[in-house]
Protein backbone atom coordinates (compact mmCIF):
# COMPACT_ATOMS: atom_id res chain seq x y z
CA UNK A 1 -21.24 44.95 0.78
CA UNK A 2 -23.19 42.02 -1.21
CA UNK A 3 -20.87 38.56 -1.25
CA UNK A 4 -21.13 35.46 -3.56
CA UNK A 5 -20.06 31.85 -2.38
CA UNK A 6 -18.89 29.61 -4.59
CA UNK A 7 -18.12 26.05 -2.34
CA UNK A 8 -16.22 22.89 -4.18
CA UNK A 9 -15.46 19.58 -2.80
CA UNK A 10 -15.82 17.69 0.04
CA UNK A 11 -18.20 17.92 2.99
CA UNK A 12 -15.38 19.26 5.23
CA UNK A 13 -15.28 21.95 2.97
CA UNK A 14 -18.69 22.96 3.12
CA UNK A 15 -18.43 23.01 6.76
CA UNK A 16 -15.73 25.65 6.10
CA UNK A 17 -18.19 27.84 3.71
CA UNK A 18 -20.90 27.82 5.55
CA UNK A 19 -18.77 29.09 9.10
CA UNK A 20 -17.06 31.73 7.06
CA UNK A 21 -20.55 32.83 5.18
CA UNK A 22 -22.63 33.67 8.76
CA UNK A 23 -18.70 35.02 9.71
CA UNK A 24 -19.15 37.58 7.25
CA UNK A 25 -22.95 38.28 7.84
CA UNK A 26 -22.24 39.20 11.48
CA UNK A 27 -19.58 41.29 10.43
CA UNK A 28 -21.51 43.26 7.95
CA UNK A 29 -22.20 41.62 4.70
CA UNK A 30 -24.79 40.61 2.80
CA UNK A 31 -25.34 37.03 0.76
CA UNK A 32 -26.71 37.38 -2.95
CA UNK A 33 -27.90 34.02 -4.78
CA UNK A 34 -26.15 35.41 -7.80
CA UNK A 35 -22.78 36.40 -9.10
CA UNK A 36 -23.74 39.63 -11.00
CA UNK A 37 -25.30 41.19 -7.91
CA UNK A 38 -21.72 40.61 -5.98
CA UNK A 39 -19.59 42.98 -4.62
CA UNK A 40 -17.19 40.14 -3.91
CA UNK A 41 -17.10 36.43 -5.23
CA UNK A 42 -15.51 34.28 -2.56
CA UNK A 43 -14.39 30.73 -3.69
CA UNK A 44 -13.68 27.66 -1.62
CA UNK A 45 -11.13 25.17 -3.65
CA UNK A 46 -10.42 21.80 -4.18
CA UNK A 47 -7.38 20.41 -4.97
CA UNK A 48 -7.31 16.96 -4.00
CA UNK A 49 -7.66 14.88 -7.11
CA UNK A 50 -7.04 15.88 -11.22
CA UNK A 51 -10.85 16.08 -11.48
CA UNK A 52 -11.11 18.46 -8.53
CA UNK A 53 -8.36 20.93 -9.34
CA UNK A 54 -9.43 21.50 -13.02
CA UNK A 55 -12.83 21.71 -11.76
CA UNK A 56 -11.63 24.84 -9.13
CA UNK A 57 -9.68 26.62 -12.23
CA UNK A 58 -12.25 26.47 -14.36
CA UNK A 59 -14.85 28.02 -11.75
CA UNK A 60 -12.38 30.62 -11.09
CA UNK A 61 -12.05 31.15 -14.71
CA UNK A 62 -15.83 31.20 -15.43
CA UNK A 63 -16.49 33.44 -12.45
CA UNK A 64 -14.02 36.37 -13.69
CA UNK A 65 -15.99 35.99 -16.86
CA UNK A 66 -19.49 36.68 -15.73
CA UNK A 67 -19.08 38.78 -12.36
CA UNK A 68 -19.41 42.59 -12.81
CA UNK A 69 -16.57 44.85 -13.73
CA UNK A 70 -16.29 46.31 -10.08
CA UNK A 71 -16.62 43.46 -7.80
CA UNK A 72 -13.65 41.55 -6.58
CA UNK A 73 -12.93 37.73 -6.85
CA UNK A 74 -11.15 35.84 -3.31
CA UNK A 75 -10.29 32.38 -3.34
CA UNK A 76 -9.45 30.20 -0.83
CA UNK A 77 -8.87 26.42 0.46
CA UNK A 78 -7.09 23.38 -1.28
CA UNK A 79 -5.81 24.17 -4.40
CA UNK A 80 -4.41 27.68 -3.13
CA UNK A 81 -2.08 25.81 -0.07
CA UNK A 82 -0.78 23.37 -3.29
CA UNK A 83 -0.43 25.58 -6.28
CA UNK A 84 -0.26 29.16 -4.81
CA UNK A 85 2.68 30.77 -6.67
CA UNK A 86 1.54 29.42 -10.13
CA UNK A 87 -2.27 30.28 -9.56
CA UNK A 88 -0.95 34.12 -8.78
CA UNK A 89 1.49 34.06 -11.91
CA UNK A 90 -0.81 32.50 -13.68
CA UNK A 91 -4.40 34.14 -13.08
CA UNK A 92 -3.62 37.79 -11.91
CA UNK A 93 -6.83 39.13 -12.09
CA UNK A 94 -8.21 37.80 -8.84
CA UNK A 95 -7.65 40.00 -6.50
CA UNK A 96 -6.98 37.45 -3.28
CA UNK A 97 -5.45 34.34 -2.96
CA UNK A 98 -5.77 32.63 1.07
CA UNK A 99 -4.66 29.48 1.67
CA UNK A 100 -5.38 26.71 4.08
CA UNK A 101 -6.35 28.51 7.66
CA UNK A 102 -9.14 29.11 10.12
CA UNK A 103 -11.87 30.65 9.43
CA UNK A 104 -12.22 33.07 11.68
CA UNK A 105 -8.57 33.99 10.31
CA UNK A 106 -9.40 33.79 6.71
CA UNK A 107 -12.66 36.13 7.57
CA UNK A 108 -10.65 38.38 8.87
CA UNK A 109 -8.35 38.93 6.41
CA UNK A 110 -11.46 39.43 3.69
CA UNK A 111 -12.49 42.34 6.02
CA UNK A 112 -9.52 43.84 6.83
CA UNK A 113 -9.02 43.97 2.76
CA UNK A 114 -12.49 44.71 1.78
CA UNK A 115 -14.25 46.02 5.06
CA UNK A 116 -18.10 46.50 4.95
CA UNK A 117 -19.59 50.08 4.37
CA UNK A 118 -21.28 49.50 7.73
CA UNK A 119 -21.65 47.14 10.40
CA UNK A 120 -25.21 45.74 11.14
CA UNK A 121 -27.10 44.15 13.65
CA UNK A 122 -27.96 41.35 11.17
CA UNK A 123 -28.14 38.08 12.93
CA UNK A 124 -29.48 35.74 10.09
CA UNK A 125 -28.04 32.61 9.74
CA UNK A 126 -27.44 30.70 6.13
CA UNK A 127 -27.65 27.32 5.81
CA UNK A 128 -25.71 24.95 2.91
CA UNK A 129 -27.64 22.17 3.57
CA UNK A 130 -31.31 21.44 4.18
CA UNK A 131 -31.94 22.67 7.70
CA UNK A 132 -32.93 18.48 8.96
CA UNK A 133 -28.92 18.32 9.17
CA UNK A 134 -25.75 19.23 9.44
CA UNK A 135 -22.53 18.14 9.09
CA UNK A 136 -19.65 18.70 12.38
CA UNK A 137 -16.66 18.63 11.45
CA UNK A 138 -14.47 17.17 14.77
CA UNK A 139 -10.87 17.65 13.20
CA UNK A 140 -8.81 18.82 10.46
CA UNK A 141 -5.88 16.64 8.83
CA UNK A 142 -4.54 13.72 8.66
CA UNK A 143 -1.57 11.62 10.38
CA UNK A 144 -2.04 8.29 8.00
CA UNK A 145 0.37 9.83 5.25
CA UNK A 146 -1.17 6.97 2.34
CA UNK A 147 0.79 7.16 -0.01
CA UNK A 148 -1.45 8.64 -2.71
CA UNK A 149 -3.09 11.48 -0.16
CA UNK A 150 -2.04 14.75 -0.31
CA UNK A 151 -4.31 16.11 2.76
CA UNK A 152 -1.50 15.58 5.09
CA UNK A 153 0.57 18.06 3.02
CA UNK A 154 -2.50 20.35 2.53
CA UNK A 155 -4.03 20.17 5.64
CA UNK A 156 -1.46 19.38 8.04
CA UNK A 157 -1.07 17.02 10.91
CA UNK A 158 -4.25 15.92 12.74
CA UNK A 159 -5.82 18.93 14.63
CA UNK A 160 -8.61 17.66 16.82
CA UNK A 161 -11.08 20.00 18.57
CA UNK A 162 -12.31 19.66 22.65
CA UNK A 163 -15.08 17.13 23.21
CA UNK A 164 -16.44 20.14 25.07
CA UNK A 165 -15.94 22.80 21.83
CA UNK A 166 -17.82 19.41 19.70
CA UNK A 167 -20.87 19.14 22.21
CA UNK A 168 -21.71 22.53 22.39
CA UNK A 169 -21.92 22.78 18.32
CA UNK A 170 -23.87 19.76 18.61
CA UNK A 171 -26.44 20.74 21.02
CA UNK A 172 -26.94 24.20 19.21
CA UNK A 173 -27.72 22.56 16.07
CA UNK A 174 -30.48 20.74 17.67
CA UNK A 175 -31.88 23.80 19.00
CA UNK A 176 -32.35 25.21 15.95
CA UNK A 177 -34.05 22.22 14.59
CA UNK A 178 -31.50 20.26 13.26
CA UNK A 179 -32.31 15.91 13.76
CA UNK A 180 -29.56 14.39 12.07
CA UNK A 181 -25.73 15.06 13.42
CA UNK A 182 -23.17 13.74 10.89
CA UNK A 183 -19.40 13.54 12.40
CA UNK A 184 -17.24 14.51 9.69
CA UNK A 185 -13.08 14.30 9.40
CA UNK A 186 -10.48 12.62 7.52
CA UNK A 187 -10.24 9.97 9.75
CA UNK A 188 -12.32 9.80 12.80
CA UNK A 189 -10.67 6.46 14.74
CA UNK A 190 -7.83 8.76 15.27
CA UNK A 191 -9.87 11.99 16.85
CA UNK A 192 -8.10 13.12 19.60
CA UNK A 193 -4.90 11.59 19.36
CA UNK A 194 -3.44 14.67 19.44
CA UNK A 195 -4.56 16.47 21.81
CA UNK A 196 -5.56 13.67 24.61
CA UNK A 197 -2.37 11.14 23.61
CA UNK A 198 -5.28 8.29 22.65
CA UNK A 199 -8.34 8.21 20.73
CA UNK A 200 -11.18 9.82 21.74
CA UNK A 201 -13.58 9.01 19.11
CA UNK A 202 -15.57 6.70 22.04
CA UNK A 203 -15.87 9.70 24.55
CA UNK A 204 -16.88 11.99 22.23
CA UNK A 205 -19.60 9.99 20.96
CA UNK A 206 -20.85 9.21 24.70
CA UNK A 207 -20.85 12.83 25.30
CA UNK A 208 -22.73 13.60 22.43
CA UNK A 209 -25.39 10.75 23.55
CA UNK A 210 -25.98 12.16 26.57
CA UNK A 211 -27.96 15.35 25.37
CA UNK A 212 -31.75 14.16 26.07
CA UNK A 213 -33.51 14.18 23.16
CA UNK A 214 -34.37 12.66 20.03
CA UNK A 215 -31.58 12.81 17.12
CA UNK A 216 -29.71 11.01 14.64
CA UNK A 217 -26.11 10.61 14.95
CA UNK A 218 -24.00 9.55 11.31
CA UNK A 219 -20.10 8.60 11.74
CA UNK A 220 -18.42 9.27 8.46
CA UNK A 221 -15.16 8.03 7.30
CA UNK A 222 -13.29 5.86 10.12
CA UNK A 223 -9.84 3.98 9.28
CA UNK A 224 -11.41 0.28 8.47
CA UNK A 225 -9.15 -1.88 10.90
CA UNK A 226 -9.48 0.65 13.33
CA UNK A 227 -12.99 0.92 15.03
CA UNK A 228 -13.87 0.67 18.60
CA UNK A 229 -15.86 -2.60 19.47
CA UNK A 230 -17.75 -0.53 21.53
CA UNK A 231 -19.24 1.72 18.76
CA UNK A 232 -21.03 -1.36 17.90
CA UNK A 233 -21.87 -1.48 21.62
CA UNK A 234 -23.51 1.46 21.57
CA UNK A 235 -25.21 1.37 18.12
CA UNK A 236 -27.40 -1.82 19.80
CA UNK A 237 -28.23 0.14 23.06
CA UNK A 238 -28.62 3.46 21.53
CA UNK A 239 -30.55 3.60 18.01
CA UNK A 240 -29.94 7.21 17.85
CA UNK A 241 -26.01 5.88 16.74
CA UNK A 242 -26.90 5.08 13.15
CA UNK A 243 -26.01 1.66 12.23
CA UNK A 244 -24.35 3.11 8.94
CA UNK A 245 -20.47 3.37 8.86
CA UNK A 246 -18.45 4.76 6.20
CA UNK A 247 -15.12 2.81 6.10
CA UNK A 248 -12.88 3.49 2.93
CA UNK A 249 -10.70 0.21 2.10
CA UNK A 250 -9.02 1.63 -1.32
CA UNK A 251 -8.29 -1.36 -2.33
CA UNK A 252 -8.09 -5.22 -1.63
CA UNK A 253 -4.42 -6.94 -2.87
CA UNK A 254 -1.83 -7.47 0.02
CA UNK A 255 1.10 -5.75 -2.48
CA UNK A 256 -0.86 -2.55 -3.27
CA UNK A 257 -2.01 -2.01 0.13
CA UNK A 258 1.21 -2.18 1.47
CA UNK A 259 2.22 0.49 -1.55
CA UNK A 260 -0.57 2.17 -0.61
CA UNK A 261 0.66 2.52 2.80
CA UNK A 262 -2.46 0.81 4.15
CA UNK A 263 -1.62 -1.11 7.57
CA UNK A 264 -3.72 -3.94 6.71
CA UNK A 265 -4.29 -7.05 4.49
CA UNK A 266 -7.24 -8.76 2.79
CA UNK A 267 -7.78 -11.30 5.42
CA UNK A 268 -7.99 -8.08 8.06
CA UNK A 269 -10.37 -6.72 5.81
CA UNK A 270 -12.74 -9.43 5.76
CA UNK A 271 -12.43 -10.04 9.36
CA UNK A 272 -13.59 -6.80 10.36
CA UNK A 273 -16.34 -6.94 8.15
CA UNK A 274 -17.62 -10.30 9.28
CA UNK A 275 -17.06 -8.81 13.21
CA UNK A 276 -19.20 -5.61 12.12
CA UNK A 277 -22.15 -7.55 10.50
CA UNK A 278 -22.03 -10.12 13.42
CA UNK A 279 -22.51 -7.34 15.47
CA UNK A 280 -24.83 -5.38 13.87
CA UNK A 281 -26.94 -7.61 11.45
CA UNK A 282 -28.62 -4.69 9.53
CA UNK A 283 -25.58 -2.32 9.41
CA UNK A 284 -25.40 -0.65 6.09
CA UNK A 285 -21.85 -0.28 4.90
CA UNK A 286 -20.14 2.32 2.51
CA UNK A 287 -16.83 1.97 1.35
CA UNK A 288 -14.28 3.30 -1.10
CA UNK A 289 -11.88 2.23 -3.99
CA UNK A 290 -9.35 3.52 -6.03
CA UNK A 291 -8.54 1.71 -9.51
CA UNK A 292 -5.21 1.48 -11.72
CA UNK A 293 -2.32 2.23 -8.49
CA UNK A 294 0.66 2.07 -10.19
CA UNK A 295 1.67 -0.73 -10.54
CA UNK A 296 -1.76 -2.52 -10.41
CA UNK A 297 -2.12 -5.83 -12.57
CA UNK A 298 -5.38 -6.91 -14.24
CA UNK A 299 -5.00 -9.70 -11.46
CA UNK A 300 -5.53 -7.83 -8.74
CA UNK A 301 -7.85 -5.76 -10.02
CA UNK A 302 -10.03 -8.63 -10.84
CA UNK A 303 -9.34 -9.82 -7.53
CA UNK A 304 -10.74 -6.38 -5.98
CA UNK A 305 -13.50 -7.19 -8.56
CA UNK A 306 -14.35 -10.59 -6.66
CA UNK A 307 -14.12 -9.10 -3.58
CA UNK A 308 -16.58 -6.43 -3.52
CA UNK A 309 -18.96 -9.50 -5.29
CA UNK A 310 -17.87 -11.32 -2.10
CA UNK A 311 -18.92 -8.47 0.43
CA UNK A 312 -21.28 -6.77 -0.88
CA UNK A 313 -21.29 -3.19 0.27
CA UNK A 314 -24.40 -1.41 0.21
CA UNK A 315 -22.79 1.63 -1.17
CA UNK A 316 -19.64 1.97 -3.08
CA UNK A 317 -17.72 4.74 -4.30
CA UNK A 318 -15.36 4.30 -7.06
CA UNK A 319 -12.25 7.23 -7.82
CA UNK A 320 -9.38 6.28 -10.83
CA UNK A 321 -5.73 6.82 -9.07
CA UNK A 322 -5.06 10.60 -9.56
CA UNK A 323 -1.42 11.32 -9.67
CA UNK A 324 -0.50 13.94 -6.99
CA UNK A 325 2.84 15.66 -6.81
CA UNK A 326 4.76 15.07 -3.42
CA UNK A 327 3.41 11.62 -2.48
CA UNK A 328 5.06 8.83 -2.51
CA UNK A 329 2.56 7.07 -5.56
CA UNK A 330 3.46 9.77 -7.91
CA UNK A 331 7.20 8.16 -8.55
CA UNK A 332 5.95 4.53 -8.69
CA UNK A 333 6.01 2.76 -12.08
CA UNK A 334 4.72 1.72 -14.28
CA UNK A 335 2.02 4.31 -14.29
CA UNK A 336 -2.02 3.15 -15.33
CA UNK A 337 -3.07 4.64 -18.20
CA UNK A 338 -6.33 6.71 -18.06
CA UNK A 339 -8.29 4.36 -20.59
CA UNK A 340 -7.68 1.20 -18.66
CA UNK A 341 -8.33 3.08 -15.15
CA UNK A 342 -12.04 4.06 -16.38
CA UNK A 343 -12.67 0.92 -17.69
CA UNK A 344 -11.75 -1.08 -14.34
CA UNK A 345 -13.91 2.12 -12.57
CA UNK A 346 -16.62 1.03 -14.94
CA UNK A 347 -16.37 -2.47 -14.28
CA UNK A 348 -16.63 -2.09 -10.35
CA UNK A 349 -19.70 0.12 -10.91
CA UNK A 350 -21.31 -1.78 -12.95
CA UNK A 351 -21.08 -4.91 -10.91
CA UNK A 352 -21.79 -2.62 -7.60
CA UNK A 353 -25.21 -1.56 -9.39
CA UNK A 354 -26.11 -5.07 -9.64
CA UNK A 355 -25.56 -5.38 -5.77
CA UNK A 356 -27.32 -2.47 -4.93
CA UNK A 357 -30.41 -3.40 -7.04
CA UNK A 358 -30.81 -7.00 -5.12
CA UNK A 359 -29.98 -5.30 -1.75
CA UNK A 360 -32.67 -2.66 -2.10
CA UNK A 361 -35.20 -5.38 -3.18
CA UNK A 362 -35.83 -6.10 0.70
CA UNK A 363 -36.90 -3.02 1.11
CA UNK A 364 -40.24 -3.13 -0.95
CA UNK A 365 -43.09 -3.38 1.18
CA UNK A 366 -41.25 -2.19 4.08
CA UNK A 367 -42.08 0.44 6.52
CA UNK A 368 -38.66 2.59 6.92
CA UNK A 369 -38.22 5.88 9.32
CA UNK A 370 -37.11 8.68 6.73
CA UNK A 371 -35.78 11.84 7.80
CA UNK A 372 -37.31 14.59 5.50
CA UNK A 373 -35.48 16.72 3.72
CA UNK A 374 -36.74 18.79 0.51
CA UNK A 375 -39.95 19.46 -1.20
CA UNK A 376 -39.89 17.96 -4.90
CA UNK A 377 -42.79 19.64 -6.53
CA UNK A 378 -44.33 23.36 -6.44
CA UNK A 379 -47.65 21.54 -4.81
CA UNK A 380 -45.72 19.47 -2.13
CA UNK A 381 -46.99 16.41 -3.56
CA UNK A 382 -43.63 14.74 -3.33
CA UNK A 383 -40.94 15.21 -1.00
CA UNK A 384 -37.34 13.29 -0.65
CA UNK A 385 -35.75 12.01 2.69
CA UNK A 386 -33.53 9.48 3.82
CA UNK A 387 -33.85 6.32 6.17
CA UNK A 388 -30.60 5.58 8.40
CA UNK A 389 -28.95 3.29 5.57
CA UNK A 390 -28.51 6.75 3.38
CA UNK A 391 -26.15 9.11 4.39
CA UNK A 392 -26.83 12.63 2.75
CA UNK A 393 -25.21 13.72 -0.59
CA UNK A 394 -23.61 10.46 -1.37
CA UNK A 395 -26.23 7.52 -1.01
CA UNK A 396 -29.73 7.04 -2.57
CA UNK A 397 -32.81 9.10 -1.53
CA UNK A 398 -36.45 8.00 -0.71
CA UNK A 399 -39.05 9.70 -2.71
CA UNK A 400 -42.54 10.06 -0.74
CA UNK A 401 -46.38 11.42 -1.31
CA UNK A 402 -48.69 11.68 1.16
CA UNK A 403 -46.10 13.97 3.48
CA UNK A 404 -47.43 17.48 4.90
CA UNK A 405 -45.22 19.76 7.32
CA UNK A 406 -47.48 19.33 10.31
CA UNK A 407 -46.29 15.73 10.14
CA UNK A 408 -42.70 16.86 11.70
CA UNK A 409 -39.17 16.04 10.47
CA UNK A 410 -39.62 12.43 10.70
CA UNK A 411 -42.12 10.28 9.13
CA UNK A 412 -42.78 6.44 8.27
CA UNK A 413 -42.55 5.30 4.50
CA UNK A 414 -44.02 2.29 3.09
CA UNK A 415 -41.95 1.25 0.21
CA UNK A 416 -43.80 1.10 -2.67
CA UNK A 417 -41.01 1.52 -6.02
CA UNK A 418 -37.65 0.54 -6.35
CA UNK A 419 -35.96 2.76 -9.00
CA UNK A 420 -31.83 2.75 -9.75
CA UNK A 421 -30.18 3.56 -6.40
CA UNK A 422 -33.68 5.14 -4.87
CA UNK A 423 -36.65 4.00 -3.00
CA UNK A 424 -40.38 5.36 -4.04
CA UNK A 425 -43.37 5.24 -1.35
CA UNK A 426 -46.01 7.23 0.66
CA UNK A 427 -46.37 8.04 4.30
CA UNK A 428 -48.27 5.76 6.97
CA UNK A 429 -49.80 6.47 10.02
């Protein structure tokens, strides 16, 4: 039976696609690359923001358009746990809806409905990103309950996996030729609260460090006021623990934090930050902010405004407040309207652009270490990668000549070109 897979959202999610996709190869079917060729279109949801969930119904919708008259349509994830009983009343003709589960359990109930013809001995493997890295996901959920989130309600309670089960995924990846190992979860400062009573994040990271050979390791996504003093212990002794964290802040004013449900202020903020760049003088920084909370004045967002002009993130991602049903936000008034949250997004962008554009000037000239990742051109003239200050999918890329594969997965790049949020060069010896 031929299968379709149709992933949406978050990295966390494609984590999920990719373990059910080589589920269903071992137990018998077969990946296509497209929809008419499907016995059965599989689709992972999101359903975290307003952007998100219209952009799930209309792939639903557009797949049950163009896939052919026998195959079936499954879809799974996000949006299914939030808006199951309306997305069966109100689009019928797919014939399975799963929500939020494991894997393994939501691959087993695709074969128990719609079993293979045959089993097979098939023991290829398919990949969702380029094969340089991957992305481990070390838990699922979320205890912080923010008051605009709905993952705790989709997703549950923090579920941490073993540092054992963690390591072993780890070291398999890198056996198969993986170099860069990006943690992944909705909050990694709190890994393994759960199941060891204290955070783990520390141990699991040591443990990790201790397989002997050469890799990258990426932490994405820790609580701001929350990380270990000694991650930036081992980032200086250990250079294979990126000096790149991804810390979301949301926001900056004292009032909409605490309405936010944020346990920490401005001044906590900027403390941390000061302590991590102490630390680590070239540590690249991404962060996160969400414009027009209810409630939000044109004072503080001008003060968030000043503050990112202040800091200076190297990379900055910039949502509008989404209204979600069952959080705490979605009763709070007055309510932002939609022009005046794109404009204050547009505002912080702009500005951030500006930042990025003098930050990547010290860069030109440079000699950076760049994984590589993808062959531009048909001739292999040009090639993108990333140095350590670029996390995949979200950040900038570096665009190099001069590469060939004997050259190995890692290669030095003199900076030639500065262009938008991406660096231009060619290889050196």
């Amino acid at each position: 039976m031929h299968f379709y897979l149709i992933n949406l959202g978050c990295a966390k999610n494609l984590v999920e696609s990719e373990n059910l996709t080589n589920h269903l190869i071992s137990a018998g079917y077969t990946p296509v690359d497209e929809i008419k060729k499907a016995d059965l279109i599989i689709i992972n949801t999101c359903g975290f923001i307003d952007d998100a969930k219209k952009e799930s119904i209309e792939t639903i919708l557009e797949t049950l358009n163009q896939k052919k008259k026998k195959s079936h349509v499954i879809v799974f994830g996000c949006l299914i746990q939030r808006y199951l009983k309306e997305l069966e009343r109100e689009i019928p003709e797919v014939d399975c809806f799963i929500s939020v589960k494991p894997v393994k359990e939501i691959a087993e109930e695709i074969i128990n409905r719609f079993p293979p013809l045959k089993k097979t001995t098939n023991q290829i493997k398919l990949l969702f990103t380029p094969p340089v890295y991957k992305y481990v996901k070390i838990s699922d959920g979320c205890k912080n309950f923010c008051s605009y989130c709905v993952i705790p309600f989709i997703r549950g309670d923090l579920k941490s996996r073993a540092i054992e089960e963690v390591v072993k995924e780890v070291e398999t990846a890198l056996n198969d030729g993986v170099f860069e190992i990006n943690l992944i979860g909705q909050d990694l400062t709190a890994y393994g609260i759960d199941v060891y009573n204290a955070p783990r994040l520390i141990e699991l990271v040591k443990s990790i460090l201790k397989i002997n050979r050469d890799f990258w390791l990426r932490l994405l996504y820790l609580y701001p006021t929350r990380i270990p003093d000694e991650i930036l212990d081992i980032m200086r002794k250990d250079k294979r623990l990126l000096s790149y964290l991804d810390m979301p802040i949301q926001h900056v004013s004292d009032r909409i934090l605490k309405l936010m449900n944020r346990d920490y202020t401005k001044k906590d903020l900027l403390k941390t930050i000061k302590t991590l760049r102490s630390a680590i003088p070239n540590i690249v920084l991404r962060s996160t902010l969400i414009t027009g909370f209810p409630t939000e004045t044109e004072e503080e967002f001008q003060e968030m405004l000043e503050f990112i002009k202040d800091v200076q993130f190297d990379h900055l991602g910039v949502f509008t407040y989404s209204p979600e049903e069952g959080t705490q936000a979605f009763k709070l008034k007055p309510q932002i309207t939609k022009r005046v949250k794109k404009r204050r997004r547009k505002m912080l962008m702009e500005e951030q652009f500006k930042i990025v554009k003098e930050k990547l000037k010290k860069y030109k000239g440079n000699i950076l270490e760049c994984i590589v990742e993808e062959q531009v051109d048909e001739l292999g003239a040009l090639w993108t990668g990333r140095f350590y200050g670029q996390a995949p999918e979200v950040d900038g890329l570096v665009y190099f000549t001069g590469y060939n594969k004997d050259m190995g997965l890692v290669v030095k790049v003199k900076v030639t070109k500065i262009k938008g949020y991406d660096l231009f060069g060619e290889v050196v010896f």
